[in-house]
C-alpha atoms as a PDB file:
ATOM      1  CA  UNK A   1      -3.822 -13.214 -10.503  1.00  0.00           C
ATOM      2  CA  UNK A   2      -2.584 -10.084  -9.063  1.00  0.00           C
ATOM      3  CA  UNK A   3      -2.592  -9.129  -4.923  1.00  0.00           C
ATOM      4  CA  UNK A   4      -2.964  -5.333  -4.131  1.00  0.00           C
ATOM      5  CA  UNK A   5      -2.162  -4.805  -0.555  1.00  0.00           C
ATOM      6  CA  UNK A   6      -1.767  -1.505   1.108  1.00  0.00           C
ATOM      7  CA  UNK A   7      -0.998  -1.629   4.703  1.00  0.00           C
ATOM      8  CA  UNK A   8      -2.036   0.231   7.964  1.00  0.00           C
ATOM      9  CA  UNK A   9      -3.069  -0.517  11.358  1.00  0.00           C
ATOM     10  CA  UNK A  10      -6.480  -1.851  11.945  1.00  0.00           C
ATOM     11  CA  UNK A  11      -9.292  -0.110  14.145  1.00  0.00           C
ATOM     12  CA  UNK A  12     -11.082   3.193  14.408  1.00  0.00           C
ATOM     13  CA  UNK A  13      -8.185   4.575  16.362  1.00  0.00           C
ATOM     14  CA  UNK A  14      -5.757   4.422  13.131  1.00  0.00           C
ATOM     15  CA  UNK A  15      -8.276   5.270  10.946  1.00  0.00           C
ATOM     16  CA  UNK A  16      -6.119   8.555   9.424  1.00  0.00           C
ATOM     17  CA  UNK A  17      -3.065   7.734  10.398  1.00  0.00           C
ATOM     18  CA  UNK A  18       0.581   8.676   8.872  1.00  0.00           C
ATOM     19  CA  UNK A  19       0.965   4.377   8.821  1.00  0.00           C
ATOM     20  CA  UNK A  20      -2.386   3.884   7.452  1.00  0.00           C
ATOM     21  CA  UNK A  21      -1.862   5.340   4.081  1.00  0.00           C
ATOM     22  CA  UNK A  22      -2.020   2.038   2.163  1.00  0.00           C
ATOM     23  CA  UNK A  23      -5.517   1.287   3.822  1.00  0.00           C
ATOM     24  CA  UNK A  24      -6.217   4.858   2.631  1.00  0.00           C
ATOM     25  CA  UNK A  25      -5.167   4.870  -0.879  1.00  0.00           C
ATOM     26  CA  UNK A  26      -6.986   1.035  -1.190  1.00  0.00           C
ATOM     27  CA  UNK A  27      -9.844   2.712  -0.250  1.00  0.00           C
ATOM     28  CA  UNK A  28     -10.059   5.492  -2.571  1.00  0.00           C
ATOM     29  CA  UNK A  29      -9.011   2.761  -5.517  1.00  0.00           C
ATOM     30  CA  UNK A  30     -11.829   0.805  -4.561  1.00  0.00           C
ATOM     31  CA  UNK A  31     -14.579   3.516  -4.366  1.00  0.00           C
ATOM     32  CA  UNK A  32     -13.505   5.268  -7.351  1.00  0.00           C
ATOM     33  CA  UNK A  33     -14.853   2.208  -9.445  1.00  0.00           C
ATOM     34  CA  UNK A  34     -17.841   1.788  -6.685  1.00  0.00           C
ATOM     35  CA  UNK A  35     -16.472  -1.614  -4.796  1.00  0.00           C
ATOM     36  CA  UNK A  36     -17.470  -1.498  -1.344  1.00  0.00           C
ATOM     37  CA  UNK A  37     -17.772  -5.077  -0.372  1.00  0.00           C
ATOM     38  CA  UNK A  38     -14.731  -6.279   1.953  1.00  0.00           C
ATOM     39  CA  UNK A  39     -15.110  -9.872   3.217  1.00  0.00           C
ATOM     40  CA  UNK A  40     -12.788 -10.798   5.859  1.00  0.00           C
ATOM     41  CA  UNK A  41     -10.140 -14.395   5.503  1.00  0.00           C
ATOM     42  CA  UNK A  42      -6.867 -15.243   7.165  1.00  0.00           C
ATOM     43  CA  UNK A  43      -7.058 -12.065   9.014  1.00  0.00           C
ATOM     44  CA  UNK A  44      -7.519  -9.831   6.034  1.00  0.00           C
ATOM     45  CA  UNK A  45     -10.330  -7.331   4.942  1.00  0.00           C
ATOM     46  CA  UNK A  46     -10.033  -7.947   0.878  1.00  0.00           C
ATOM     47  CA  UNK A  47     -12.355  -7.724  -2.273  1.00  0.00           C
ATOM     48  CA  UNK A  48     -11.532  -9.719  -5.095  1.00  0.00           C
ATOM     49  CA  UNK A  49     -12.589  -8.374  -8.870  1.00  0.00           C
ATOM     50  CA  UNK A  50     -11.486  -9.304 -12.401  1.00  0.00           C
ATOM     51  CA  UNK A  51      -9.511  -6.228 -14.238  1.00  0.00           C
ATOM     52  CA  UNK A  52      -8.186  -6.721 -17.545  1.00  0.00           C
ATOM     53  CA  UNK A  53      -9.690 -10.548 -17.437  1.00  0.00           C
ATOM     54  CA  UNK A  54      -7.491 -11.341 -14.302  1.00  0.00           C
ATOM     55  CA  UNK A  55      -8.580 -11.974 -11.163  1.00  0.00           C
ATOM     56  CA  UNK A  56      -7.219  -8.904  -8.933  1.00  0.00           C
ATOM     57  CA  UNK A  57      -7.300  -9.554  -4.615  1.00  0.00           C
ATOM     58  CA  UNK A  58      -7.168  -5.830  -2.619  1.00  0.00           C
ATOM     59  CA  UNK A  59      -5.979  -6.620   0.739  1.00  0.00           C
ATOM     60  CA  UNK A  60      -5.956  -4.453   3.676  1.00  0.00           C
ATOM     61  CA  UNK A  61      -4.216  -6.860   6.691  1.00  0.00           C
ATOM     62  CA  UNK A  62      -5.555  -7.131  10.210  1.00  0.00           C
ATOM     63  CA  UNK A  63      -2.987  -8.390  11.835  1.00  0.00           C
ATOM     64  CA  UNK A  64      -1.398  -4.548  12.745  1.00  0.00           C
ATOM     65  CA  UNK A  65       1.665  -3.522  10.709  1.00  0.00           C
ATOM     66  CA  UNK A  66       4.564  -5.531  12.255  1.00  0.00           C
ATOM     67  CA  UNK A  67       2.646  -8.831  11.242  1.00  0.00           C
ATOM     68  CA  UNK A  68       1.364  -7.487   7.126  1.00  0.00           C
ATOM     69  CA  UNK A  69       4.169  -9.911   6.159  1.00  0.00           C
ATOM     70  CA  UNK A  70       2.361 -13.092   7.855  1.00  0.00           C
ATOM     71  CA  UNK A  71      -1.203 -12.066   6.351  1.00  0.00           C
ATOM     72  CA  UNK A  72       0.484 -11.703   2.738  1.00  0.00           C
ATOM     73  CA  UNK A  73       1.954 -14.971   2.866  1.00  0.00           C
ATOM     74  CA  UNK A  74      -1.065 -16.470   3.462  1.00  0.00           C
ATOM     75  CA  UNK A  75      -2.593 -15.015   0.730  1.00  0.00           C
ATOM     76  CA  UNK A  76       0.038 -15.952  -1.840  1.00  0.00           C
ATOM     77  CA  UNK A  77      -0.280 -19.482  -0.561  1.00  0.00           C
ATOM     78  CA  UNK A  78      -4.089 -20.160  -0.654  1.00  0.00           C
ATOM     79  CA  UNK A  79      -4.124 -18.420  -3.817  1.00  0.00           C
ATOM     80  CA  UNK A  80      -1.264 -19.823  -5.400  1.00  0.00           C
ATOM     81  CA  UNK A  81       0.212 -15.709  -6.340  1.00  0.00           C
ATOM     82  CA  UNK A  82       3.470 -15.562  -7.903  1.00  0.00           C
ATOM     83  CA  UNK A  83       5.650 -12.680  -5.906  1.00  0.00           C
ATOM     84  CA  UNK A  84       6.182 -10.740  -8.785  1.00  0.00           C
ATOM     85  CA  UNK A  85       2.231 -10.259  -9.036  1.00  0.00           C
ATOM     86  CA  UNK A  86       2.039  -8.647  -6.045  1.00  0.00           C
ATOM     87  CA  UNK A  87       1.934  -4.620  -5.118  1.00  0.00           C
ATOM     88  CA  UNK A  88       2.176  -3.058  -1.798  1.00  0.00           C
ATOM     89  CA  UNK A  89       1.395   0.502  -0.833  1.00  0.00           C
ATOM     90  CA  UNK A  90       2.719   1.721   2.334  1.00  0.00           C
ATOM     91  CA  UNK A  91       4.192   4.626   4.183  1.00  0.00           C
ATOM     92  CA  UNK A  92       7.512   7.003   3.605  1.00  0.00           C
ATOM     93  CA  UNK A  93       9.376   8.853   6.286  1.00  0.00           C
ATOM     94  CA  UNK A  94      11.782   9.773   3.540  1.00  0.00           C
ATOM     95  CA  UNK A  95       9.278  11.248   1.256  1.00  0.00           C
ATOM     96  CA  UNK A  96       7.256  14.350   1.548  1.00  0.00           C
ATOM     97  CA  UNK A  97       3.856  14.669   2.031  1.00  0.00           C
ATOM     98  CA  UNK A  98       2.098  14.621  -1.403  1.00  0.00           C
ATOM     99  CA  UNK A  99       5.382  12.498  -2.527  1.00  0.00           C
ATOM    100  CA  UNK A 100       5.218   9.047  -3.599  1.00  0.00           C
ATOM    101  CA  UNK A 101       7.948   6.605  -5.413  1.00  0.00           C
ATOM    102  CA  UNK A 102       7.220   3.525  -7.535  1.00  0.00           C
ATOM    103  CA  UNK A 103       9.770   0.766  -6.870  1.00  0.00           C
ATOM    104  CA  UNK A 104      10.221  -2.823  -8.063  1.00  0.00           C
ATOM    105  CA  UNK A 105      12.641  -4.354  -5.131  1.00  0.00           C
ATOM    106  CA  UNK A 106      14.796  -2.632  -2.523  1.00  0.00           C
ATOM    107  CA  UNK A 107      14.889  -2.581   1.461  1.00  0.00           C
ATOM    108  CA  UNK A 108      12.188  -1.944   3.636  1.00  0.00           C
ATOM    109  CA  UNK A 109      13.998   1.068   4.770  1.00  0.00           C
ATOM    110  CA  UNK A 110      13.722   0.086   8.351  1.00  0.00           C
ATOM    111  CA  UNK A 111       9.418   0.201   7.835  1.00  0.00           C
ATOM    112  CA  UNK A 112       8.141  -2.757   9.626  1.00  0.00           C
ATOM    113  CA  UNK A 113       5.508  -3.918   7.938  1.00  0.00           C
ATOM    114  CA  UNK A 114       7.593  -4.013   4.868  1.00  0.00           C
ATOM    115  CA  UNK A 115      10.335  -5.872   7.252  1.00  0.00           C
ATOM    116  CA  UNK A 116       7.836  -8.626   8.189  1.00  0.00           C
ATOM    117  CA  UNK A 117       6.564  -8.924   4.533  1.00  0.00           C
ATOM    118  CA  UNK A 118       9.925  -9.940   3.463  1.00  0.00           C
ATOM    119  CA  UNK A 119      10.475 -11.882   6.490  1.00  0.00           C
ATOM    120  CA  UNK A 120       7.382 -14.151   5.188  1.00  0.00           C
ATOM    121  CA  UNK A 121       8.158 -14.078   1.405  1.00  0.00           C
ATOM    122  CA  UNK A 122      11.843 -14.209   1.881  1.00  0.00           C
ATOM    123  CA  UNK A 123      12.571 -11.725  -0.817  1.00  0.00           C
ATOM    124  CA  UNK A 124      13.275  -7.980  -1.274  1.00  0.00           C
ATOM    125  CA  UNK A 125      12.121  -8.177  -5.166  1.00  0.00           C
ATOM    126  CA  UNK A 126       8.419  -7.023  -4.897  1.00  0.00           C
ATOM    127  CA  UNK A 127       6.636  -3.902  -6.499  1.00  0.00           C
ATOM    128  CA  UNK A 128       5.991  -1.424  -4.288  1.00  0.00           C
ATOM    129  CA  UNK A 129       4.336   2.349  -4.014  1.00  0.00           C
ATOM    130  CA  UNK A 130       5.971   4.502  -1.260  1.00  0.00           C
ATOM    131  CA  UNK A 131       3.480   7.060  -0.429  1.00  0.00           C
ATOM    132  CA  UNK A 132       5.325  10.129   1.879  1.00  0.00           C
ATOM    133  CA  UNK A 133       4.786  11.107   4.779  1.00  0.00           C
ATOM    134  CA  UNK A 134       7.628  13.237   6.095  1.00  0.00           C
ATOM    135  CA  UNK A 135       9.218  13.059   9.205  1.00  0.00           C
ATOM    136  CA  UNK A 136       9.039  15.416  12.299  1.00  0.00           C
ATOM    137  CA  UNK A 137      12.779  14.467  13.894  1.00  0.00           C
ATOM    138  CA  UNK A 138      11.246  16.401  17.075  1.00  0.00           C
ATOM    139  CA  UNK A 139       8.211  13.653  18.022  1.00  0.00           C
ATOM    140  CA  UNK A 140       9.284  10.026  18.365  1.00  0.00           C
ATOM    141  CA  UNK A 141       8.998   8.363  15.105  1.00  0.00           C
ATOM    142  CA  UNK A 142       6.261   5.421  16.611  1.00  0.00           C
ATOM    143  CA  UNK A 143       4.274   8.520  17.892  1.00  0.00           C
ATOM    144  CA  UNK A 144       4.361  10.131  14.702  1.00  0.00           C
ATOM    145  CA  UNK A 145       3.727   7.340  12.352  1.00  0.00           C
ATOM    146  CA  UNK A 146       0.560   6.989  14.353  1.00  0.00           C
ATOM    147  CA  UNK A 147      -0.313  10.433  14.455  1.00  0.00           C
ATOM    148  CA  UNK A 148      -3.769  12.036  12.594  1.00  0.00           C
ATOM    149  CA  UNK A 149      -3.753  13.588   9.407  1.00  0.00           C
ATOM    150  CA  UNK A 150      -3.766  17.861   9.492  1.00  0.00           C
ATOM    151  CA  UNK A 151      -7.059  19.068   7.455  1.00  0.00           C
ATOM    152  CA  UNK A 152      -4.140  20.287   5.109  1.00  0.00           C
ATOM    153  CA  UNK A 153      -2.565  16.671   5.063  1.00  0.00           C
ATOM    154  CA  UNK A 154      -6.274  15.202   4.094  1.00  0.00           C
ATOM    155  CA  UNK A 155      -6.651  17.459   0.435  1.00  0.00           C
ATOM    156  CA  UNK A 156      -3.184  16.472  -0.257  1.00  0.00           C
ATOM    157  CA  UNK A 157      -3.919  12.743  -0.010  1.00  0.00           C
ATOM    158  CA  UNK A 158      -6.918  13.376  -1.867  1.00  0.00           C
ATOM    159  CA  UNK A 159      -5.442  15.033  -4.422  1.00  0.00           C
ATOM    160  CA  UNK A 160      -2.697  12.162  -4.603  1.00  0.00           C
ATOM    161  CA  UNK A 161      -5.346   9.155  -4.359  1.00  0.00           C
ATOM    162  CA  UNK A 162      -5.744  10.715  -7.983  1.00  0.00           C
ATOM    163  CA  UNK A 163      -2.889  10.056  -8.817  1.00  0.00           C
ATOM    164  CA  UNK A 164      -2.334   6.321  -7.092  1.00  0.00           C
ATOM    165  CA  UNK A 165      -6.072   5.281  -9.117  1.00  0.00           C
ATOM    166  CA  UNK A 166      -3.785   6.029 -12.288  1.00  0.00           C
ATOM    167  CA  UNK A 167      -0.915   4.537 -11.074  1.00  0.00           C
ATOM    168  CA  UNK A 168      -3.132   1.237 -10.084  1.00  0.00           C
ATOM    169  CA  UNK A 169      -5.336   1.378 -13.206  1.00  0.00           C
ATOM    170  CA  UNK A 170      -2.324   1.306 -15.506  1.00  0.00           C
ATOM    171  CA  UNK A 171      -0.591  -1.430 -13.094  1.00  0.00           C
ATOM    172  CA  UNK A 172      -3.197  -3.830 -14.702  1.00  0.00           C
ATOM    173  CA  UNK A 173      -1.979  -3.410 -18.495  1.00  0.00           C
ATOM    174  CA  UNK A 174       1.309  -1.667 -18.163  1.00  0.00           C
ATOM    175  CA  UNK A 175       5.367  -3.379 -17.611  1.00  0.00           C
ATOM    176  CA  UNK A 176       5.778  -2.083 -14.111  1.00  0.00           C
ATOM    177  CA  UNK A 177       8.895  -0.212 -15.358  1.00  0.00           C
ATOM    178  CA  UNK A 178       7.132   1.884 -17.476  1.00  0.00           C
ATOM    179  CA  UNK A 179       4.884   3.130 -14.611  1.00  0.00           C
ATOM    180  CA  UNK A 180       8.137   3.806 -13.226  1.00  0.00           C
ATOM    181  CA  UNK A 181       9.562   6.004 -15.837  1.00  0.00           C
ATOM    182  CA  UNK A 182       6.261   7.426 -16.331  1.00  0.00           C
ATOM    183  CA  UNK A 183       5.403   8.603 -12.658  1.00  0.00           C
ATOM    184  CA  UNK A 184       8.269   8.893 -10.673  1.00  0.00           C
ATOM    185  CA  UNK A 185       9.666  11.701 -12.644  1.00  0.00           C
ATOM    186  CA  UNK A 186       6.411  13.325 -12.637  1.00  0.00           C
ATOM    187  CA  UNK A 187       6.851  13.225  -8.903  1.00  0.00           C
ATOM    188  CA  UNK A 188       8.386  16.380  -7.137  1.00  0.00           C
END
């Protein structure tokens, strides 16, 4: 069984945020193979489907971003997931917009949700997709991070989410290390 989770805030006021990228790039996944269906448990909006003939969970927590950790670990409880099964798609400062990075383990690089995931399953060595957002050193980073989406911003994610459906659809056949080599040097 594998656990998808992109992260974000929840709520129409975060809806196209810089932090809600995961939601964003789960949602585009989803509807690109017509799943619309999210059912809500342990204070998580997920879908579960079979891919590949294994059960797959997409989780988008509820719980707002400094608590994804607490929402992941109850999923990988109940559901008895193995951490190296799971996937999370989040947010870059360090990364321009359009960027992204595959990674298998590594620090949270002082993102919070990521902070709080490890704080619940007590390990840095978890897959990850790092989707960039930039940074603008002249507005506070919280401000920022919750900031809208530019029109121009909104046809580059939509150009990426192209990209991430690729990345996701070969996650479910593919050694995670050969997604690595394969994407992150097409990255520019």
């Amino acid at each position: 069984m594998k656990l998808i989770v992109g992260l974000g805030n929840p709520g129409k006021e975060y809806e196209n945020t810089r932090h809600n990228i995961g939601f964003f790039m789960i949602d585009k996944y989803l509807a690109s193979k017509n799943i619309y269906d999210f059912k809500f448990k342990f204070k998580g909006l997920y879908v579960d489907t079979i891919i590949n003939n294994e059960k797959v969970i997409f989780l988008k927590p509820q719980s707002f971003m400094n608590l994804s950790g607490e929402v992941v670990k109850k999923y990988l409880d109940f559901y008895k997931i193995n951490v190296e099964d799971i996937l999370i798609i989040s947010d870059d400062l360090d990364l321009n917009i359009g960027n992204f990075k595959l990674k298998s383990k590594g620090s949270s690089g002082g993102h919070n949700g990521l902070k709080n995931i490890e704080l619940n399953i007590n390990t840095q060595q978890y897959k990850r997709i790092k989707i960039g957002i930039s940074n603008n050193k002249n507005i506070d980073t919280k401000d920022y991070v919750l900031s809208k989406f530019s029109k121009d911003d909104i046809i580059i994610y939509n150009n990426l989410s192209k990209i991430i459906i690729e990345i996701l659809d070969d996650f479910f056949y593919q050694e995670f290390d050969f997604l690595i080599s394969k994407y992150n040097r097409k990255n520019r």
